[in-house]
PDB file of N, CA and C in Angstrom:
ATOM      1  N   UNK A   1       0.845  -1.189   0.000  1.00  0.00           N
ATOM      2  CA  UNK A   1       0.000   0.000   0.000  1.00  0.00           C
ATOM      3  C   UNK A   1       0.890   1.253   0.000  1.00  0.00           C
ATOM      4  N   UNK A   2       0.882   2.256  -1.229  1.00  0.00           N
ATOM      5  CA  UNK A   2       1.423   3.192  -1.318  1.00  0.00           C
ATOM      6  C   UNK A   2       1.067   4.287   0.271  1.00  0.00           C
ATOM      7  N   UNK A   3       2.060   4.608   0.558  1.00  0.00           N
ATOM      8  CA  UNK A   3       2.170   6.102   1.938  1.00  0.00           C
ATOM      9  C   UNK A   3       1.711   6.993   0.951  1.00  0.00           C
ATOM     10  N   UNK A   4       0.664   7.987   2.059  1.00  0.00           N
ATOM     11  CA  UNK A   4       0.130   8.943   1.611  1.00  0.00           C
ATOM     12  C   UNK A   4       0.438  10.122   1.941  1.00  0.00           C
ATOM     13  N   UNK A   5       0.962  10.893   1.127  1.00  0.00           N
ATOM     14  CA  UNK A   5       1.622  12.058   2.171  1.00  0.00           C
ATOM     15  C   UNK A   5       0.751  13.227   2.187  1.00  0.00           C
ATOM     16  N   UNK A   6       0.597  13.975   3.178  1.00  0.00           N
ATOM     17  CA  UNK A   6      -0.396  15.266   3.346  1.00  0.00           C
ATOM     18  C   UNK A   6       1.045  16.556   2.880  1.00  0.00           C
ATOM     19  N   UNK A   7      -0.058  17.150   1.974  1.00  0.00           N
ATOM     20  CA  UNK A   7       1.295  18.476   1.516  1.00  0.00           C
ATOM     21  C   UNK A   7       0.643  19.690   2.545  1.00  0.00           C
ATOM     22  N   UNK A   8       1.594  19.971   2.843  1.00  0.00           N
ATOM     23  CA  UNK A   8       1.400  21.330   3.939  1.00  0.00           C
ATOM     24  C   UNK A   8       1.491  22.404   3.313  1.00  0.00           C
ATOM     25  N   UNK A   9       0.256  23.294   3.020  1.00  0.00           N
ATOM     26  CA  UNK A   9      -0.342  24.455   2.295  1.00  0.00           C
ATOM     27  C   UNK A   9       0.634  25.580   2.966  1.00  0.00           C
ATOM     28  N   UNK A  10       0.329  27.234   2.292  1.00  0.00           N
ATOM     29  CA  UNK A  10       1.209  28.229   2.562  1.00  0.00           C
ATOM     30  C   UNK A  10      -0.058  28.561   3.752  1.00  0.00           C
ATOM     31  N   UNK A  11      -1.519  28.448   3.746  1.00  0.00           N
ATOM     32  CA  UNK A  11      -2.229  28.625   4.484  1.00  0.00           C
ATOM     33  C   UNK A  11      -2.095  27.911   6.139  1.00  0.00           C
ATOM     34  N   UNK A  12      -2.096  27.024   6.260  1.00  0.00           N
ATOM     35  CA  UNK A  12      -1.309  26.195   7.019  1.00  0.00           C
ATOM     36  C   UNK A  12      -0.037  27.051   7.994  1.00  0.00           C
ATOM     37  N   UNK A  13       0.705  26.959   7.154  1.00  0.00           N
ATOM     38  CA  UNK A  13       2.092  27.649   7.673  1.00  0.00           C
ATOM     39  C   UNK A  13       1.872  28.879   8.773  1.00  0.00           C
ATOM     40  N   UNK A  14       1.233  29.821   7.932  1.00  0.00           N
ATOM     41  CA  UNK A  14       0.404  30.948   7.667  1.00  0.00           C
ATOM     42  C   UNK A  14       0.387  30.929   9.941  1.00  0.00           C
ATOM     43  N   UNK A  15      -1.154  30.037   9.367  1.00  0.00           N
ATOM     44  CA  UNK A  15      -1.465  30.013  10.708  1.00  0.00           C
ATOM     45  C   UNK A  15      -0.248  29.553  11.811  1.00  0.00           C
ATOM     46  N   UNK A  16       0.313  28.760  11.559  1.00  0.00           N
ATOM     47  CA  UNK A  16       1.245  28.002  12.627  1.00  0.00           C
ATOM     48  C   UNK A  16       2.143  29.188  13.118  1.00  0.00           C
ATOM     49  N   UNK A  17       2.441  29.591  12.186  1.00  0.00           N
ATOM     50  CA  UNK A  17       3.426  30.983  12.601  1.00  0.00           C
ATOM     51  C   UNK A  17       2.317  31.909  13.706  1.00  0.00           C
ATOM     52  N   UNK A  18       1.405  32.098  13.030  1.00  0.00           N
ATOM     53  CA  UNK A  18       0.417  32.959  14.113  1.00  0.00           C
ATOM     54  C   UNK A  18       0.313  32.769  15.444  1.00  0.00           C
ATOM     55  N   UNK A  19       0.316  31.299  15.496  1.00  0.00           N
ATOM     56  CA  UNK A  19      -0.274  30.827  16.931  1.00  0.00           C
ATOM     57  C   UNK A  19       1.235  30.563  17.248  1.00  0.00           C
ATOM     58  N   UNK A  20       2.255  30.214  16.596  1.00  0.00           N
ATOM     59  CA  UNK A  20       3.264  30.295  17.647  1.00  0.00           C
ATOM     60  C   UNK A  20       3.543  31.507  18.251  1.00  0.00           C
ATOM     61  N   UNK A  21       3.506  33.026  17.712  1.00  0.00           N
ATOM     62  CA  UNK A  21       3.636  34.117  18.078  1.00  0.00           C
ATOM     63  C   UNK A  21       2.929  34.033  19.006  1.00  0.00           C
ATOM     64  N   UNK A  22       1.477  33.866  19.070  1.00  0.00           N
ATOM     65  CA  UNK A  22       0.363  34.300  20.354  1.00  0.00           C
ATOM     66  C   UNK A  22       1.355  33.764  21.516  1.00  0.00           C
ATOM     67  N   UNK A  23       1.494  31.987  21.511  1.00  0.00           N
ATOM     68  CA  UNK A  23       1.686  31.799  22.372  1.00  0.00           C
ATOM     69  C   UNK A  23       3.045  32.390  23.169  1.00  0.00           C
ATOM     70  N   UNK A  24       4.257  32.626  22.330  1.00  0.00           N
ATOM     71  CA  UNK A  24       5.357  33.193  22.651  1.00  0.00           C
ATOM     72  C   UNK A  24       5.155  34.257  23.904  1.00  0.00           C
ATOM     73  N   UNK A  25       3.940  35.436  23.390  1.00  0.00           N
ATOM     74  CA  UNK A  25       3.382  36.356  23.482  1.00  0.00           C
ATOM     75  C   UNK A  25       2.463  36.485  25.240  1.00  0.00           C
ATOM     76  N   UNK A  26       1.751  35.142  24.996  1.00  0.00           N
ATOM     77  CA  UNK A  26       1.257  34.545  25.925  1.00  0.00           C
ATOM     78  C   UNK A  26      -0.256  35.169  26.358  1.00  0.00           C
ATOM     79  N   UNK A  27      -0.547  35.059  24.617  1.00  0.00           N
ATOM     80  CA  UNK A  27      -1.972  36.049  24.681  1.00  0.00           C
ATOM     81  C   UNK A  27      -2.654  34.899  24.648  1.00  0.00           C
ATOM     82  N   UNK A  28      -4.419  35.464  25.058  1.00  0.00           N
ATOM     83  CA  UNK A  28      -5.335  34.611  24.254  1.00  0.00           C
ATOM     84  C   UNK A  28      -5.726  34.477  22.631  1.00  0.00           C
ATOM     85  N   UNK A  29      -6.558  33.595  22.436  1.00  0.00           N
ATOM     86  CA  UNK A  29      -7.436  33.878  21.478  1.00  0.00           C
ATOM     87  C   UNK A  29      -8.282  35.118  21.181  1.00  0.00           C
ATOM     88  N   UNK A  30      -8.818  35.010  22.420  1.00  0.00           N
ATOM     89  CA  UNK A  30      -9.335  35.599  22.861  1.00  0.00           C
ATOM     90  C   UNK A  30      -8.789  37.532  22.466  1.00  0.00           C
ATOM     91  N   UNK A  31      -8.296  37.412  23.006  1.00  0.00           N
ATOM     92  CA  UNK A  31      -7.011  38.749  23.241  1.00  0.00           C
ATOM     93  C   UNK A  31      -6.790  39.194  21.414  1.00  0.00           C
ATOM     94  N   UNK A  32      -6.402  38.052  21.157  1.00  0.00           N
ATOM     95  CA  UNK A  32      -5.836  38.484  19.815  1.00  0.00           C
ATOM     96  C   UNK A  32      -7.112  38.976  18.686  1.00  0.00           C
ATOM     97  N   UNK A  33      -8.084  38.175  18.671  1.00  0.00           N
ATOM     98  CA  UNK A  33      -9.039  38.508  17.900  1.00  0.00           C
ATOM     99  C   UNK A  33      -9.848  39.817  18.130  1.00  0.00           C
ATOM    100  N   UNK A  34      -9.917  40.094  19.646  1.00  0.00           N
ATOM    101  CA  UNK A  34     -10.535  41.263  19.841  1.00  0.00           C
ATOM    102  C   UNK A  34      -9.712  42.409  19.596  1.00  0.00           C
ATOM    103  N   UNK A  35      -8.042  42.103  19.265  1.00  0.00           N
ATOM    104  CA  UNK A  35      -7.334  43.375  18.895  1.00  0.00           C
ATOM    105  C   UNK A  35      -7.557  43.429  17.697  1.00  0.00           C
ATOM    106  N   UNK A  36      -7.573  42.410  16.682  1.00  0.00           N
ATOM    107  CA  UNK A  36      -7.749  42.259  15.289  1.00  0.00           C
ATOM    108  C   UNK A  36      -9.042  42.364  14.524  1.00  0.00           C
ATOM    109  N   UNK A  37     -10.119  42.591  15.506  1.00  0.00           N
ATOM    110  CA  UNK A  37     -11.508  42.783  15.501  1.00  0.00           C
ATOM    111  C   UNK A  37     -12.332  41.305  14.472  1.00  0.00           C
ATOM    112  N   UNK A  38     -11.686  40.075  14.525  1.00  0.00           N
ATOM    113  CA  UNK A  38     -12.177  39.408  13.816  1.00  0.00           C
ATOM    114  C   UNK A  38     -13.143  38.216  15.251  1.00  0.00           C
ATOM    115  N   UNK A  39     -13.528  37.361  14.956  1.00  0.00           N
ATOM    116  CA  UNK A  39     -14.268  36.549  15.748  1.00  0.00           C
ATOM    117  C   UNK A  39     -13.236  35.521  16.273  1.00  0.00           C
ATOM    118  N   UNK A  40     -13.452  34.707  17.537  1.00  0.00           N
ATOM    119  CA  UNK A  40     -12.573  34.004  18.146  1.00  0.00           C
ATOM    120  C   UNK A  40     -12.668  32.953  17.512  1.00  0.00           C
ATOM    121  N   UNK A  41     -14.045  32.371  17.246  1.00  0.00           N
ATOM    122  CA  UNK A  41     -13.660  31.097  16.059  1.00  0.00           C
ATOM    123  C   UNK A  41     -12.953  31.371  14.986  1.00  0.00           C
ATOM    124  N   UNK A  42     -12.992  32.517  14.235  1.00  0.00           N
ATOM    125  CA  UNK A  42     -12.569  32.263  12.932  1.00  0.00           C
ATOM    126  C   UNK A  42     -11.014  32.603  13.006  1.00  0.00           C
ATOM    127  N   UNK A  43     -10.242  33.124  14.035  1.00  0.00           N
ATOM    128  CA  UNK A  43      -8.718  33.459  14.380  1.00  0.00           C
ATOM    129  C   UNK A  43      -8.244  31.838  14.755  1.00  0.00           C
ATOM    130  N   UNK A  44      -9.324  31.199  15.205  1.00  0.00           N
ATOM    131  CA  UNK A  44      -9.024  29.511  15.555  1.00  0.00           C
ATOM    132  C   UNK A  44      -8.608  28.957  14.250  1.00  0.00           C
ATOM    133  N   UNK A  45      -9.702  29.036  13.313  1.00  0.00           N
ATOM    134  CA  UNK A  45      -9.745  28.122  12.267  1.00  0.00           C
ATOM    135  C   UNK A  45      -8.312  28.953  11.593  1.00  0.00           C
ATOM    136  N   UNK A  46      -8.001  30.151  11.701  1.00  0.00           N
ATOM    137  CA  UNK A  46      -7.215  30.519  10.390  1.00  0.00           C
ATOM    138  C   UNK A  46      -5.855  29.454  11.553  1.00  0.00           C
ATOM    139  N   UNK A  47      -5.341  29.579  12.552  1.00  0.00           N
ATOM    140  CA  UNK A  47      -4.347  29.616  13.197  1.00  0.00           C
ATOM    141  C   UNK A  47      -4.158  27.806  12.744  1.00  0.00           C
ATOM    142  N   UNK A  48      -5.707  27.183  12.790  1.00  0.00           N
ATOM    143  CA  UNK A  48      -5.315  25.610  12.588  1.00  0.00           C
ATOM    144  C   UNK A  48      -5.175  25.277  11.084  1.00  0.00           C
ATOM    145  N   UNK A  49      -4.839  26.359  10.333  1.00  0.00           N
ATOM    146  CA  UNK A  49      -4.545  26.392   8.913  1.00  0.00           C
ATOM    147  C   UNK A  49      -6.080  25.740   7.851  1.00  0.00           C
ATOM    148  N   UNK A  50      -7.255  25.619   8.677  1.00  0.00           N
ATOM    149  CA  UNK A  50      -8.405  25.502   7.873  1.00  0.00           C
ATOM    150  C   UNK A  50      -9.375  26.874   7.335  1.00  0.00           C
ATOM    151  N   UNK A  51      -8.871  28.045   7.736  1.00  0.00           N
ATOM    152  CA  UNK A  51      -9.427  28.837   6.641  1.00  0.00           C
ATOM    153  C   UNK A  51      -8.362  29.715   6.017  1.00  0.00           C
ATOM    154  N   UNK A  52      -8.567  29.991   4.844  1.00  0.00           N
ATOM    155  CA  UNK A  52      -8.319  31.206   4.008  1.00  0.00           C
ATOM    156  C   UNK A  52      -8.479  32.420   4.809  1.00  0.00           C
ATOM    157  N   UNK A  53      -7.439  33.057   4.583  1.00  0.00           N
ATOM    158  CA  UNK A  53      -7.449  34.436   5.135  1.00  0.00           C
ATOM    159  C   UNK A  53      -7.148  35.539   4.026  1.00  0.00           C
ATOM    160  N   UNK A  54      -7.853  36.699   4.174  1.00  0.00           N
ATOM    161  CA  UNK A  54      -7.768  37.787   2.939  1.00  0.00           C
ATOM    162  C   UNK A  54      -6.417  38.688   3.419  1.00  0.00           C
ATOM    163  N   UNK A  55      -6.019  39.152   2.418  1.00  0.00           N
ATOM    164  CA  UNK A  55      -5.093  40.343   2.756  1.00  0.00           C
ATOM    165  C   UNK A  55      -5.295  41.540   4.057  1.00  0.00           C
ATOM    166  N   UNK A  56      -6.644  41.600   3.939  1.00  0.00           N
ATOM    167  CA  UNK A  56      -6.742  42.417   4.850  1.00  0.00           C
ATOM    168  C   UNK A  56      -7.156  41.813   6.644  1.00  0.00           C
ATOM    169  N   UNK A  57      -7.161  40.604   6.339  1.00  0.00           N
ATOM    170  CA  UNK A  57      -7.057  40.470   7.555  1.00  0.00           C
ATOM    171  C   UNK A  57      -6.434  39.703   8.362  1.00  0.00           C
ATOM    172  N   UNK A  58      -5.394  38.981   7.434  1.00  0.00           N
ATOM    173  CA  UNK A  58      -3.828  38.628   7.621  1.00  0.00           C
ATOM    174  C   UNK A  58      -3.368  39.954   8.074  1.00  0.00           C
ATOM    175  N   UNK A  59      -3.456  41.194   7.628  1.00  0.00           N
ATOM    176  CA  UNK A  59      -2.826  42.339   8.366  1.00  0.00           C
ATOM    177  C   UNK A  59      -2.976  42.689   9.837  1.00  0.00           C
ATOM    178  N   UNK A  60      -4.398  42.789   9.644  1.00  0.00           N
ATOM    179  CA  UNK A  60      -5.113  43.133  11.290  1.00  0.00           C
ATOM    180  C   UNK A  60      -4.571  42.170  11.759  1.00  0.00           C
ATOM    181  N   UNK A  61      -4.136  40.741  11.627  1.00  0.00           N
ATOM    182  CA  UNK A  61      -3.807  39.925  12.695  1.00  0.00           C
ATOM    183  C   UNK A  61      -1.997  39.638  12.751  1.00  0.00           C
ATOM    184  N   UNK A  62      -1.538  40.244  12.043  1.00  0.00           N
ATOM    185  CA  UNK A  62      -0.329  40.025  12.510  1.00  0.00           C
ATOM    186  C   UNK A  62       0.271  41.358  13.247  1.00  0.00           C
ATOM    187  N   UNK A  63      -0.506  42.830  12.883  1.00  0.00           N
ATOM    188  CA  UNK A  63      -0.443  43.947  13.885  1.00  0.00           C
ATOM    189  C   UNK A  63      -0.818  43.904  15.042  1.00  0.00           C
ATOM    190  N   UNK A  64      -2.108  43.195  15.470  1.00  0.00           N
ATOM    191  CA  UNK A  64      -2.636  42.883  16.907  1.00  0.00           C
ATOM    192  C   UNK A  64      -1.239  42.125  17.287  1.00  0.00           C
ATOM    193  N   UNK A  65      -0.569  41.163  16.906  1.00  0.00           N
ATOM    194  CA  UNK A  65       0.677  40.410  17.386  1.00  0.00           C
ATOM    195  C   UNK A  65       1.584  41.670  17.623  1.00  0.00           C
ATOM    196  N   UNK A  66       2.138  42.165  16.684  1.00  0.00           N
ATOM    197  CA  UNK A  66       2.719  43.327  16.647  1.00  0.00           C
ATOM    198  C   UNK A  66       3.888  42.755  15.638  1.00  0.00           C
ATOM    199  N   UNK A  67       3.655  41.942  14.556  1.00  0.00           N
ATOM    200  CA  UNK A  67       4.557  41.173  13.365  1.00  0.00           C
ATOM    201  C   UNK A  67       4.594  42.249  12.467  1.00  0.00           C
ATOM    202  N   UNK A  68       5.154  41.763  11.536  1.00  0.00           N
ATOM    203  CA  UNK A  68       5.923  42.704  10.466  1.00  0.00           C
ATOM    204  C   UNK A  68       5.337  41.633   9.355  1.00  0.00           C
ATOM    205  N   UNK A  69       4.210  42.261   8.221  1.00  0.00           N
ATOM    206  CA  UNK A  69       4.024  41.269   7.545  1.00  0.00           C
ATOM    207  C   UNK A  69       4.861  40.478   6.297  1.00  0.00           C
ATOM    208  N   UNK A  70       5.742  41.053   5.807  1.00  0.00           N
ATOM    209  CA  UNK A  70       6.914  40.653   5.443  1.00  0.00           C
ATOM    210  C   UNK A  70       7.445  39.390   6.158  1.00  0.00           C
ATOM    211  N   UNK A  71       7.709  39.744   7.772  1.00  0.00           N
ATOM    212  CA  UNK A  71       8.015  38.297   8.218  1.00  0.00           C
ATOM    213  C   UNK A  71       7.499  37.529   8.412  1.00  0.00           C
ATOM    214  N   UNK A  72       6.420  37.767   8.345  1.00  0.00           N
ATOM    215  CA  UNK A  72       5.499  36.452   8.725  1.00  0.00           C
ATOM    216  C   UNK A  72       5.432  35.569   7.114  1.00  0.00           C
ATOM    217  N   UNK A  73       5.354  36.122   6.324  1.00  0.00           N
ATOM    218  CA  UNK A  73       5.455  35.136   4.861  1.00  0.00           C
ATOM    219  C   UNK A  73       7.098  35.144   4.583  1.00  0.00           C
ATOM    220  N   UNK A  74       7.826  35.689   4.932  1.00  0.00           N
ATOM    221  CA  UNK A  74       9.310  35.219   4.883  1.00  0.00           C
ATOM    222  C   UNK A  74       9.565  34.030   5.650  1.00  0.00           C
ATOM    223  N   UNK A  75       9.083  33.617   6.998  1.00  0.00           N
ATOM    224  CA  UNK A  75       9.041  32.634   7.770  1.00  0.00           C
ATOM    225  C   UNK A  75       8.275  31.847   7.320  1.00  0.00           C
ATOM    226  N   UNK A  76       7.311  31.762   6.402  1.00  0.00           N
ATOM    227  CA  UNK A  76       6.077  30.770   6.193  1.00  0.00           C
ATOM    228  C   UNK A  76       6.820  30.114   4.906  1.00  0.00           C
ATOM    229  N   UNK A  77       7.552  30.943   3.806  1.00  0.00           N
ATOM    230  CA  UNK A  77       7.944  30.464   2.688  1.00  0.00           C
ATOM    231  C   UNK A  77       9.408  29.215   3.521  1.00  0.00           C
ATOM    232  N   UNK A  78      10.300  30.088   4.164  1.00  0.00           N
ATOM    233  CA  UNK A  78      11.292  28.861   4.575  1.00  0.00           C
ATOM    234  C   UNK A  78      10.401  27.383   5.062  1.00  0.00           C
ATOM    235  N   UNK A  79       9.576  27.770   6.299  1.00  0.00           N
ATOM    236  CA  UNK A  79       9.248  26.761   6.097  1.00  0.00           C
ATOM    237  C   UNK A  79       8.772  25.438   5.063  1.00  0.00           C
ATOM    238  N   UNK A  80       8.004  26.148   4.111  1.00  0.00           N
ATOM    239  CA  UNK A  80       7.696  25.640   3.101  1.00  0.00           C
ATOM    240  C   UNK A  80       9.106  25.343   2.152  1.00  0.00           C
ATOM    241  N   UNK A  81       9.653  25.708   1.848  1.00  0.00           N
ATOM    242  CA  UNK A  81      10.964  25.125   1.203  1.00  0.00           C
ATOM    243  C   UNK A  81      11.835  23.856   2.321  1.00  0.00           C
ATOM    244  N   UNK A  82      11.872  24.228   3.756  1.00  0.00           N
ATOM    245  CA  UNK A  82      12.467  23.033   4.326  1.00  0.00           C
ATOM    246  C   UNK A  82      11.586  22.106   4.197  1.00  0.00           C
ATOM    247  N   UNK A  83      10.529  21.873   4.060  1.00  0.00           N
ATOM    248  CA  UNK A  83       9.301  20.818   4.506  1.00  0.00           C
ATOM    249  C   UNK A  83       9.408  20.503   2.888  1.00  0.00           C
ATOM    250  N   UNK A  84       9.604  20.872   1.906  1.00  0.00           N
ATOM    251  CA  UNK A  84       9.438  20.372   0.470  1.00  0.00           C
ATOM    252  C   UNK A  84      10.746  19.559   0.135  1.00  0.00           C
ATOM    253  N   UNK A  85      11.965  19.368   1.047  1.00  0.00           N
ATOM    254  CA  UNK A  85      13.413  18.914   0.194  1.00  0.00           C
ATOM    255  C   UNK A  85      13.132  17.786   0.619  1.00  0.00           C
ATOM    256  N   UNK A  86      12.105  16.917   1.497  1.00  0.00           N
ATOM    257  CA  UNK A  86      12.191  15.596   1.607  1.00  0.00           C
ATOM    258  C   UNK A  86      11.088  14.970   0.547  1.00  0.00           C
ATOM    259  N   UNK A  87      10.516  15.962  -0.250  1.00  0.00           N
ATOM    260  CA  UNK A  87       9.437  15.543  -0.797  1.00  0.00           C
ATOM    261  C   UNK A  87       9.464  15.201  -2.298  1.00  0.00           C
ATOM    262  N   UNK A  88      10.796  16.086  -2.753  1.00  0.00           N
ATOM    263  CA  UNK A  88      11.301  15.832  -4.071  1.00  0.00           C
ATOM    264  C   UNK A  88      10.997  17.260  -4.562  1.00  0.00           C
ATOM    265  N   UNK A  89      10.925  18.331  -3.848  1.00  0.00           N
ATOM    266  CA  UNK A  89      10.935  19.717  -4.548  1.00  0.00           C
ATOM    267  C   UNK A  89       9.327  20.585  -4.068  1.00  0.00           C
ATOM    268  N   UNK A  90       9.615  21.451  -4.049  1.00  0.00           N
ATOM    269  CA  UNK A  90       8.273  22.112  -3.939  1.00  0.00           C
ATOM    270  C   UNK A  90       7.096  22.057  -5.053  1.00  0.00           C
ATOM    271  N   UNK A  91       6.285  22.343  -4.542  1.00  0.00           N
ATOM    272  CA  UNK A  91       4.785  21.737  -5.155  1.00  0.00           C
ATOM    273  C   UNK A  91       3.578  22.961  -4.904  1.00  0.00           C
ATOM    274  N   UNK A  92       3.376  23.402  -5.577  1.00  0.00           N
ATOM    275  CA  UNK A  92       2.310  24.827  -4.942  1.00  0.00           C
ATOM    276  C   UNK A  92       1.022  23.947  -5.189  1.00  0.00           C
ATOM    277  N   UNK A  93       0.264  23.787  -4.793  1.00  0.00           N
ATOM    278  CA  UNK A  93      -1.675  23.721  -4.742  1.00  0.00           C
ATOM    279  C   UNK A  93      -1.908  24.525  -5.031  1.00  0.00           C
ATOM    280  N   UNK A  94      -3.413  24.728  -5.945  1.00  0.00           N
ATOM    281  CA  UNK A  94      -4.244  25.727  -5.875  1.00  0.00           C
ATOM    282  C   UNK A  94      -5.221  25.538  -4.826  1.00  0.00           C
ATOM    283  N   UNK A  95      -5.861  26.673  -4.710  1.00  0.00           N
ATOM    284  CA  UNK A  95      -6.946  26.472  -3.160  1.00  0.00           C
ATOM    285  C   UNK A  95      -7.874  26.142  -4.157  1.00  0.00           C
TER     286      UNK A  95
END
């Protein structure tokens, strides 16, 4: 039986970076969404890499952190290039 491998989206990343900041930070959910004015579920779902997030509110949420949005997709792309050299090269998805 062929292994199935799950490819790890830029959305994904996205979030992981987010919620590692919060926690660094040692905010809530809570905390963060009400600085970013978005809802506490939906700062959940983006952070567990199951929703799409728009430009504009990838912003609001990496300013409530107090990130630099530059780094936050500079950090999301490495990841994505280390996580692709065991895979045989990077691979973009469309959503």
């Amino acid at each position: 039986m062929d292994e199935v491998r799950r490819e790890v989206g830029l959305r994904e990343l996205i979030g992981e970076i987010l919620r590692e900041e919060r926690h660094r930070q040692e905010r809530t959910l809570a905390d963060v969404a009400e600085a970013a004015a978005v809802s506490l579920q939906y700062l959940s779902e983006v952070e567990r890499g199951r929703k799409d997030v728009s430009s504009e509110l990838l912003g609001a949420m990496h300013e409530a952190l107090g990130l630099d949005l530059a780094d936050v997709l500079e950090r999301a792309t490495r990841r994505l290039h280390v996580r692709s050299q065991g895979r045989g090269g990077l691979r973009m998805l469309a959503a």
